[in-house]
Protein backbone atom coordinates (compact mmCIF):
# COMPACT_ATOMS: atom_id res chain seq x y z
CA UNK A 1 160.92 -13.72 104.74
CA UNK A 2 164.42 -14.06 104.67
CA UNK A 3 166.35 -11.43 107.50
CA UNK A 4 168.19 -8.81 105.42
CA UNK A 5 171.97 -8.86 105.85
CA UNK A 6 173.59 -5.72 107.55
CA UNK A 7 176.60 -4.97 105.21
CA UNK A 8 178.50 -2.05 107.39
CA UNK A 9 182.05 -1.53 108.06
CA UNK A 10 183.34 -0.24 111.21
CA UNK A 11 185.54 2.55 112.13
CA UNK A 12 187.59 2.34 115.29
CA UNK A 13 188.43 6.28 115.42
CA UNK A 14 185.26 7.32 116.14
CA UNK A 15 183.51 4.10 117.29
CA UNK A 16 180.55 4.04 114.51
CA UNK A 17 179.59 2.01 111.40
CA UNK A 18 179.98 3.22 108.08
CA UNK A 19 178.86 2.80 104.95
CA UNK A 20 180.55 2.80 101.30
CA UNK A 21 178.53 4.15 97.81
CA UNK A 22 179.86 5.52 94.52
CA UNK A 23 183.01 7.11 95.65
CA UNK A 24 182.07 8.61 99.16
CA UNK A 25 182.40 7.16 102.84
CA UNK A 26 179.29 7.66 104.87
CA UNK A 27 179.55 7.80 108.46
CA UNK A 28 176.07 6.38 110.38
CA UNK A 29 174.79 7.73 113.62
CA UNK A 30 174.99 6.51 116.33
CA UNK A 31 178.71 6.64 117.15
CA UNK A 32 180.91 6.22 120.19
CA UNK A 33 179.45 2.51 120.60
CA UNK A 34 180.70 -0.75 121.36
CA UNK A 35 180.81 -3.10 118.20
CA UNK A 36 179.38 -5.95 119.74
CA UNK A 37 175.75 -3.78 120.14
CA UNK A 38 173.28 -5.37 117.83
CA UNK A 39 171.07 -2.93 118.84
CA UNK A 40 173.86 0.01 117.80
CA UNK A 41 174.51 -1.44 114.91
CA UNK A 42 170.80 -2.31 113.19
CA UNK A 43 170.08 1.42 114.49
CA UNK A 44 172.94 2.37 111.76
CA UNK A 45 171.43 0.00 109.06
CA UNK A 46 167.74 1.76 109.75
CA UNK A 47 169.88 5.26 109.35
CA UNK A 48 172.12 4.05 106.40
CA UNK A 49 168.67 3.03 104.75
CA UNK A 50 166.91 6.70 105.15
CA UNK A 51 169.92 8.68 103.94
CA UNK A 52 170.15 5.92 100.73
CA UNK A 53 166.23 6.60 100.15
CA UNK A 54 167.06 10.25 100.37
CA UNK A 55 170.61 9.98 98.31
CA UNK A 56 168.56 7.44 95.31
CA UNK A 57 166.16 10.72 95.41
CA UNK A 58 168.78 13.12 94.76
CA UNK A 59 170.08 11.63 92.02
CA UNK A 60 166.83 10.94 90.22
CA UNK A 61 165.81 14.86 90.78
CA UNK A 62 169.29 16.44 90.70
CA UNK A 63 169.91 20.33 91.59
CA UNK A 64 171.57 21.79 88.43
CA UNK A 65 175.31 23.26 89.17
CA UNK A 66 174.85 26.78 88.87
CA UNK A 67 178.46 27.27 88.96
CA UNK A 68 180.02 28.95 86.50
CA UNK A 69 182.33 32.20 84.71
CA UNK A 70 181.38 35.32 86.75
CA UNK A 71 179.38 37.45 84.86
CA UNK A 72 180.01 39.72 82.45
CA UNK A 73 178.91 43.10 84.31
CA UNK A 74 180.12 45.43 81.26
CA UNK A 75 178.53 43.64 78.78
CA UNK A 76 175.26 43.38 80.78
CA UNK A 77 174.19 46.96 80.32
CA UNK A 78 171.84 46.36 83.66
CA UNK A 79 171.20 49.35 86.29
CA UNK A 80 169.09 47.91 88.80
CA UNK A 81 166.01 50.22 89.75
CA UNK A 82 166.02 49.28 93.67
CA UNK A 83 167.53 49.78 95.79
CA UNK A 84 169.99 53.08 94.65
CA UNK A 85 171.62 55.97 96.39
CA UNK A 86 168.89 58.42 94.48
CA UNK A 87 165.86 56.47 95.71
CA UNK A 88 166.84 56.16 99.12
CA UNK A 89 167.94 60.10 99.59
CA UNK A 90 163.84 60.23 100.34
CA UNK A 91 162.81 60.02 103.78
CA UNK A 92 159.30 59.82 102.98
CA UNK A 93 157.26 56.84 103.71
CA UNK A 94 155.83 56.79 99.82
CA UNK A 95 158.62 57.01 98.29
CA UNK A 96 160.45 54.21 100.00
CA UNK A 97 157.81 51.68 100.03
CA UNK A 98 157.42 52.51 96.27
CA UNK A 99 161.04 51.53 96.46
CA UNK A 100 160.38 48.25 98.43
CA UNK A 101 157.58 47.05 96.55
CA UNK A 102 159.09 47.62 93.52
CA UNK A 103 162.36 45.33 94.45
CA UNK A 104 159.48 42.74 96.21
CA UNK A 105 157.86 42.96 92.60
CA UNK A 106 161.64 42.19 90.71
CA UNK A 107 161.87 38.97 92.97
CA UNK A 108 158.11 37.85 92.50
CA UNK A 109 158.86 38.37 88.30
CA UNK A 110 162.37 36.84 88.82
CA UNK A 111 160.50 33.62 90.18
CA UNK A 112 162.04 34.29 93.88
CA UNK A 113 158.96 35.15 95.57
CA UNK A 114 155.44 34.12 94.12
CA UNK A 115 153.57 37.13 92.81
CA UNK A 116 151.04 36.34 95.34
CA UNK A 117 153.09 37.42 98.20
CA UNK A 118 153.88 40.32 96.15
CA UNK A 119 150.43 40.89 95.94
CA UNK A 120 150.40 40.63 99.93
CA UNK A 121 152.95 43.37 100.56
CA UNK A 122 151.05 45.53 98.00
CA UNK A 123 147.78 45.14 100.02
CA UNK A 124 149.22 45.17 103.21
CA UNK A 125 151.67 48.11 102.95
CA UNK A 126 149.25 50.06 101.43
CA UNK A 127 146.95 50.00 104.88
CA UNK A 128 149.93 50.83 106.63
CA UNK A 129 150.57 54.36 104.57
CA UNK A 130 147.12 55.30 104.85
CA UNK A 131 146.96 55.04 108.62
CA UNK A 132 150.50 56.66 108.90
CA UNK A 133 148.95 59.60 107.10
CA UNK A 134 145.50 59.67 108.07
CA UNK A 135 145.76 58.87 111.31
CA UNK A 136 149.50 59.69 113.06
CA UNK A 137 149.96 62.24 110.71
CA UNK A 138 153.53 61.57 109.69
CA UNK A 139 155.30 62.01 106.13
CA UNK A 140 158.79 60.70 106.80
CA UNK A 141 160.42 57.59 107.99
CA UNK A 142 162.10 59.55 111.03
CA UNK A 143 158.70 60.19 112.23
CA UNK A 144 158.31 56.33 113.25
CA UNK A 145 157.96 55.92 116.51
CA UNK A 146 157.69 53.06 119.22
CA UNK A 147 154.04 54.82 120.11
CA UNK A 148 153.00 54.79 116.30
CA UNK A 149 153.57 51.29 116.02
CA UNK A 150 152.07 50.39 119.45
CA UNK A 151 148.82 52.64 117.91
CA UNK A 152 148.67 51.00 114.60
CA UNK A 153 149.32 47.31 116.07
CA UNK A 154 146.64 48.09 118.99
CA UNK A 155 144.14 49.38 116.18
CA UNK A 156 144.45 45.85 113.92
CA UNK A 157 144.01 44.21 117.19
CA UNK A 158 140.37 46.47 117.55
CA UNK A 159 139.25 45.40 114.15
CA UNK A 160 139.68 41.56 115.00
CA UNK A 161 136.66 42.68 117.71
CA UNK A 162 134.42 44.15 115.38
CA UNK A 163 130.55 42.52 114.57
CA UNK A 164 131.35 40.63 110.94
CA UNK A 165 128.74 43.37 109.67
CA UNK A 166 131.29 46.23 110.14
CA UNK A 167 133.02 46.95 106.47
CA UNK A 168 136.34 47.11 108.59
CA UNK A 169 136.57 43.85 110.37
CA UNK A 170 139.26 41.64 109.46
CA UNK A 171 140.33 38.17 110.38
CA UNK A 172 143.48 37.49 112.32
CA UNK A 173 145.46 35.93 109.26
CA UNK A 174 144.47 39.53 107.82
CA UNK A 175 145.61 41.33 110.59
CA UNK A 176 149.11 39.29 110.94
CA UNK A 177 149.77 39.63 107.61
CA UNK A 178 149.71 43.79 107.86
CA UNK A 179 151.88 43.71 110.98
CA UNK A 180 154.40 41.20 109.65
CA UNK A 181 154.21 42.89 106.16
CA UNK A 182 155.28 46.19 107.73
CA UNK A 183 157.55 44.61 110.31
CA UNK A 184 159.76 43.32 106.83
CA UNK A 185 159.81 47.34 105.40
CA UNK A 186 161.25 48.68 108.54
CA UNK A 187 163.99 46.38 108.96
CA UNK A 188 164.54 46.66 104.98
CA UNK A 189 164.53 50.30 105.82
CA UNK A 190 166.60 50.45 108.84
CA UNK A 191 169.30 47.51 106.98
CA UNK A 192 169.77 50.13 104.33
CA UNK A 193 170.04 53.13 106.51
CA UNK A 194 167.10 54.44 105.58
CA UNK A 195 165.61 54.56 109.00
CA UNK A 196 168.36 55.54 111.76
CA UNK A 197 167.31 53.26 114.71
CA UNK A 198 164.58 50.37 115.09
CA UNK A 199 161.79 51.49 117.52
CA UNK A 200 162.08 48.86 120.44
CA UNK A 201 159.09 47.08 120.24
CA UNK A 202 159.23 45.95 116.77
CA UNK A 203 160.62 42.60 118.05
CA UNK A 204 158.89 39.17 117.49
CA UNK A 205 156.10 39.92 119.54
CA UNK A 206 155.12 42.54 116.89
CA UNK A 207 153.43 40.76 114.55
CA UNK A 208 152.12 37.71 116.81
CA UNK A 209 148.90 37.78 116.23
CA UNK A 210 146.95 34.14 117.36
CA UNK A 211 145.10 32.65 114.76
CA UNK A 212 141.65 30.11 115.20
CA UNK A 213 142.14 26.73 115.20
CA UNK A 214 142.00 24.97 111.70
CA UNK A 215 138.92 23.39 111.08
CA UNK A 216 139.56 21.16 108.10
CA UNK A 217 136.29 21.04 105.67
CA UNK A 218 135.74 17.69 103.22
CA UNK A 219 133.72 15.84 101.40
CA UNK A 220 131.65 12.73 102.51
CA UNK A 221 132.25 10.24 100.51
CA UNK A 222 128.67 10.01 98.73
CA UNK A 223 129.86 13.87 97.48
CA UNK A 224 132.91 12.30 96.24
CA UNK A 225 131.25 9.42 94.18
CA UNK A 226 128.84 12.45 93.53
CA UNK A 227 131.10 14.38 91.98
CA UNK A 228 133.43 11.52 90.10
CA UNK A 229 129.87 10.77 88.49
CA UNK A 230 129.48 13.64 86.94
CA UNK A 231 132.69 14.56 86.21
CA UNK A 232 134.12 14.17 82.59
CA UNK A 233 137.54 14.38 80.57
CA UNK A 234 140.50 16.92 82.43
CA UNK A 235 138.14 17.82 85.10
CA UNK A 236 137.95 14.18 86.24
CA UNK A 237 141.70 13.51 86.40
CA UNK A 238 142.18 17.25 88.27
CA UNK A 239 139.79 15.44 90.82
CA UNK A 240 141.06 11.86 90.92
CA UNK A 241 145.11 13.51 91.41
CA UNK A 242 143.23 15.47 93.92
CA UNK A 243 141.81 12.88 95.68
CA UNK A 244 144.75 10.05 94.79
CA UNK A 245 147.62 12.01 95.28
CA UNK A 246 146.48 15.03 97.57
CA UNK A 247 147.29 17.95 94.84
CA UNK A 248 146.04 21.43 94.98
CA UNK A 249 145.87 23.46 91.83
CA UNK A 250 149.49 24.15 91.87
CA UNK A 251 150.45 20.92 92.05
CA UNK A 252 148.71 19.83 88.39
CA UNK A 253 149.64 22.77 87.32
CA UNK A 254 153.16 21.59 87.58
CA UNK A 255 153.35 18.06 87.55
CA UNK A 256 156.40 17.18 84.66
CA UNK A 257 156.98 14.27 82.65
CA UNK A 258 160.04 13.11 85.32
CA UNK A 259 157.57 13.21 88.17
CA UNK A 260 155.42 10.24 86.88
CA UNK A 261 156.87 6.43 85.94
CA UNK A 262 154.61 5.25 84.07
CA UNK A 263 155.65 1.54 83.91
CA UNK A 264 154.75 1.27 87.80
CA UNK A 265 152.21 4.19 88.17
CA UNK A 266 154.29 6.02 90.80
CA UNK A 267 154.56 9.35 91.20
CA UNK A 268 157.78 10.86 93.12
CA UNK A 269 158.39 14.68 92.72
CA UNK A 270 159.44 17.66 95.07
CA UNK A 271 156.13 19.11 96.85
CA UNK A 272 155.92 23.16 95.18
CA UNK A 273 155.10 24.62 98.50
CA UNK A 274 157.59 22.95 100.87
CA UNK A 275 160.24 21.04 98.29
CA UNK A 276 159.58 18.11 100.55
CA UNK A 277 159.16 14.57 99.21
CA UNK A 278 155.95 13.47 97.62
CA UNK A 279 155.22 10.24 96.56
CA UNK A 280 151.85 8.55 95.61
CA UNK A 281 151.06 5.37 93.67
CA UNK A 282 148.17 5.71 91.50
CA UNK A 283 144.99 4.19 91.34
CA UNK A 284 144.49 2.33 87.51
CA UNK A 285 142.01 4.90 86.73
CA UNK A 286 143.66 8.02 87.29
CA UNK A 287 146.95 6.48 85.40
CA UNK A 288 144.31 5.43 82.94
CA UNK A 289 143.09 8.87 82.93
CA UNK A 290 146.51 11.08 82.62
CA UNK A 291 148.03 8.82 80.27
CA UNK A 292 144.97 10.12 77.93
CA UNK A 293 145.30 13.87 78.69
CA UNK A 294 149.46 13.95 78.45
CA UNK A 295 151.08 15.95 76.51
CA UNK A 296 154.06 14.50 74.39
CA UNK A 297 157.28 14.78 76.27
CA UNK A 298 159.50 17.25 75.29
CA UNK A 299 163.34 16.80 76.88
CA UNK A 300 164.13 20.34 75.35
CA UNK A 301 161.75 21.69 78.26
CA UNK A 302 162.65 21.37 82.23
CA UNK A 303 161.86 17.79 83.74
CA UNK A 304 160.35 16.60 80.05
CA UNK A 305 157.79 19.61 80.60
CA UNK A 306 154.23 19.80 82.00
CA UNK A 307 152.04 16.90 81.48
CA UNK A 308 148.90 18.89 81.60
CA UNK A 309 148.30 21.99 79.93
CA UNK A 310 144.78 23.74 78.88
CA UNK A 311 142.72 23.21 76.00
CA UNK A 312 144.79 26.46 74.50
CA UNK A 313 148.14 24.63 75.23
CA UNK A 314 149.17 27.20 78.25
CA UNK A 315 149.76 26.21 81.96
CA UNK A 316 146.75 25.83 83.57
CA UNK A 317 147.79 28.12 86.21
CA UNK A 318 149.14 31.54 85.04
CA UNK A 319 149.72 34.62 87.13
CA UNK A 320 151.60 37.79 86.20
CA UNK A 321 151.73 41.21 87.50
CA UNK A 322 150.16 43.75 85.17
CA UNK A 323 151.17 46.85 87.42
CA UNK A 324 152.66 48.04 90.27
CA UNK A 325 149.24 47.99 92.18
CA UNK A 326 147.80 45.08 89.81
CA UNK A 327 148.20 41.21 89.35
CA UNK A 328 146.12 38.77 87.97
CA UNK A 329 145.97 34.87 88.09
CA UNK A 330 144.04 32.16 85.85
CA UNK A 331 143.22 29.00 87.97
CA UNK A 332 142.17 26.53 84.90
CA UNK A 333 141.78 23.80 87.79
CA UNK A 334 139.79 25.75 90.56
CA UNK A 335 137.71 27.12 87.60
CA UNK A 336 136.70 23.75 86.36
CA UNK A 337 135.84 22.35 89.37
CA UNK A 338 133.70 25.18 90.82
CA UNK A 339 131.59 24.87 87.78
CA UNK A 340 131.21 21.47 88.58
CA UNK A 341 129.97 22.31 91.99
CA UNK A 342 127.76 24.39 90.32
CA UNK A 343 126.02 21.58 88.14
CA UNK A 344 125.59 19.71 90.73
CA UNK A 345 124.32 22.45 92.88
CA UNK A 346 127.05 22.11 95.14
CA UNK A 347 128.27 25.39 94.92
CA UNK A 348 127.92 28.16 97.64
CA UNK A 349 129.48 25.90 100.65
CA UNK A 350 133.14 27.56 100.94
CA UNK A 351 134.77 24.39 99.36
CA UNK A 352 137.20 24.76 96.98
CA UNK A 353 139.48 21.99 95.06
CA UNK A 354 141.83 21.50 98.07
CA UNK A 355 139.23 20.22 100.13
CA UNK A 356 139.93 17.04 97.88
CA UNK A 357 143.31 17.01 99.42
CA UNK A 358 141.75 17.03 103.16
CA UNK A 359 139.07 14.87 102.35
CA UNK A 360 141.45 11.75 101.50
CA UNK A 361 143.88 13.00 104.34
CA UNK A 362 140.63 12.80 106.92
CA UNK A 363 140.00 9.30 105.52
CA UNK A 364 143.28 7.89 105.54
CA UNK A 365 143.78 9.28 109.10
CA UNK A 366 140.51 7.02 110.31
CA UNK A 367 142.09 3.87 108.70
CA UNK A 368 145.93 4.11 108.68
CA UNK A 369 146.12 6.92 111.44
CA UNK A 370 147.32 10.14 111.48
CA UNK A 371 151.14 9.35 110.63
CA UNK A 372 150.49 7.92 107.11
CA UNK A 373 148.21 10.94 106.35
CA UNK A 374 151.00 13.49 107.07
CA UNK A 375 153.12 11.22 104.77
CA UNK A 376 150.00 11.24 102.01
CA UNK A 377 150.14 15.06 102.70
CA UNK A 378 153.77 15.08 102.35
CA UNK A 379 153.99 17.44 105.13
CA UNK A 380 157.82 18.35 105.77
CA UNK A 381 159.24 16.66 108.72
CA UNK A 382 161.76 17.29 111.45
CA UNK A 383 165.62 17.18 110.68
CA UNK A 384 166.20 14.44 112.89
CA UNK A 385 163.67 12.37 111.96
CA UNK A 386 163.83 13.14 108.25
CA UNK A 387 167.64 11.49 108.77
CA UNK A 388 166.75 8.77 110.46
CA UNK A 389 163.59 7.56 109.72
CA UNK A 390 162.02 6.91 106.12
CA UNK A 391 158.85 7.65 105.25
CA UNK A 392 156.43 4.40 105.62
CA UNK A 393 155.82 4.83 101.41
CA UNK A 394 154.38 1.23 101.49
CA UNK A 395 152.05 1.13 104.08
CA UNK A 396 150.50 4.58 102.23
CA UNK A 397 150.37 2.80 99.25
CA UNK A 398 148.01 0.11 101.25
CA UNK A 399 145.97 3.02 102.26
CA UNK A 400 145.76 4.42 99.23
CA UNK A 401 144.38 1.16 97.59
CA UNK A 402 142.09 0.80 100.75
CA UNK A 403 141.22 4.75 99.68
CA UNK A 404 140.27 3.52 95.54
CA UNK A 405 137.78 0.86 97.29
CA UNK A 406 136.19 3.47 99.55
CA UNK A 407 135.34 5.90 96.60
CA UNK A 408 135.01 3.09 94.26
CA UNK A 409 137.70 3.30 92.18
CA UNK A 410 139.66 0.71 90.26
């Protein structure tokens, strides 16, 4: 194989190589060198090469400009409900987390926050107001003290101890979730003046709560043939993107027409959870398979709109908040497969559709090692190696053929 020709420029000022594209000068790390280091100068090249894969991704998944007129505030005929001078003249603990939860639900419907963290704060906030009046007694904000906190933190940590019989024991993910939860209100409370001073030990040891180790669960891979078996139409291409690509619900839920080329069975999109970069090239059958369930594209909808949708035509995830205290959510996905666990008498063992997503992740770990299955599970990386080092797409796509073999498919 021919050796690839460095094309840099170099730029005395600063000592560093540099790079020209579309209009713009980019200056490459590592700088202050000489210009006779080889070694400098192919460490550029590798760095010029990461920021291009990262710049070619950009442009192919652009960030609309939200720039534009300021609004039109008399015309808008808007009053927001939270937060307001009114709602905030109450001290009492009720009223503002009404307050709180009802600006946490405005973000969640507003498609800043997900509605199930909403749902967390409800839960969560809600133990917190019952043991503020049940158990310290206390109406108002004021009445927050550095010993009620220590008491209500040192009473979550009693319920991690307590047999798994007890109706009140709660796991530690529980537990950090109330004292981080409430942790949020009281600086929300004290940032709006609500509360006059921050008790002292609501710091970031407050909410640290240590959590078990992970114990990934997964399939063997006779369950996995096991299950492809049986498997027929949508349900069979929610498992083979589950095991092919690593998705969870979500991520079927919103995979878009711009996500997928279709010419080289590639998928490149923006990961839901983290925004990080996930790519995947697909096995013939589950191209095979999605090109049958597509929709039609449609460029009047957002990225050529969802590919998949359910046999009524909706997303096959929907959630929505039906009142303050109440949300719901429709898993199409996690439905489907769990009664396919069930015909298979599978079901009852604690493992959901994402265990897909570990299952190929465990395997790909045992042949390619552990580095290409955090790129399969498009985990998010570092900031200094996410400059400087691209993502080894090819050898995953090696592992991911090696993967089709192991489950026995084409």
């Amino acid at each position: 194989m021919p050796r690839q020709e460095i094309k840099l420029s170099w730029f005395k000022p600063t000592s560093q190589w540099r790079k020209y594209r579309k209009g713009k000068m980019h200056y490459l790390e590592p700088k202050g060198v000489n210009k006779s280091d080889r070694n400098a100068k192919a460490l550029a090249w590798e760095n010029w090469l990461a920021k291009l894969s990262d710049l070619e991704y950009e442009e192919r998944h652009p960030v609309a400009n939200t720039a534009a007129m300021a609004t039109d505030y008399q015309a808008l005929d808007y009053q927001p409900e939270t937060p307001t001078a009114t709602t905030l003249a109450s001290t009492k603990i009720s009223d503002l987390l009404s307050t709180y939860l009802a600006m946490k639900r405005q973000e969640a419907e507003s498609g800043e926050r997900s509605i199930q963290t909403y749902r967390e704060h409800v839960d969560k906030l809600d133990d917190f107001s019952a043991f503020a009046r049940e158990v310290l007694g206390i109406e108002t904000i004021d009445q927050i003290t550095a010993l009620g906190l220590d008491q209500y933190r040192r009473t979550q940590l009693h319920v991690l101890t307590l047999p798994k019989k007890d109706k009140n024991k709660r796991s530690p993910a529980t537990v950090k979730k109330r004292l981080a939860c409430l942790k949020q209100f009281l600086e929300w409370c004290f940032e709006l003046e609500a509360l006059p001073a921050l008790p002292r030990n609501l710091n970031r040891k407050f909410a640290r709560v240590t959590l078990p180790e992970p114990a990934p669960k997964s399939f063997t891979v006779k369950e996995v043939k096991k299950l492809l078996a049986k498997a027929k139409g949508q349900t069979r291409l929610y498992c083979l993107l589950g095991l092919n690509c690593g998705f969870n619900p979500t991520c079927v839920a919103s995979l878009r027409h711009d996500h997928i080329d279709w010419e080289t069975g590639e998928i490149d999109r923006p990961r839901h959870k983290t925004n990080g970069r996930q790519r995947h090239k697909l096995w013939g059958e589950t191209l095979e398979a999605l090109r049958e369930h597509a929709t039609d594209r449609d460029d009047s909808q957002e990225g050529g709109g969802l590919v998949l949708l359910s046999a009524r035509g909706t997303c096959l995830i929907q959630e929505r908040i039906k009142s303050p205290t109440e949300t719901s959510r429709s898993d199409s996905v996690g439905r489907q497969f769990t009664r396919l666990k069930v015909a298979l008498k599978m079901a009852g063992d604690n493992r959901g559709f994402k265990v897909l997503r570990s299952t190929s992740a465990e395997n790909i770990k045992a042949s390619h090692g552990g580095e290409i299955a955090s790129v399969f599970l498009a985990h998010t990386e570092k900031a200094t190696r996410r400059h400087y080092v691209t993502p080894d797409y090819e050898t995953l796509y090696e592992a991911l053929e090696a993967l089709g073999e192991l489950y026995g498919i084409k």
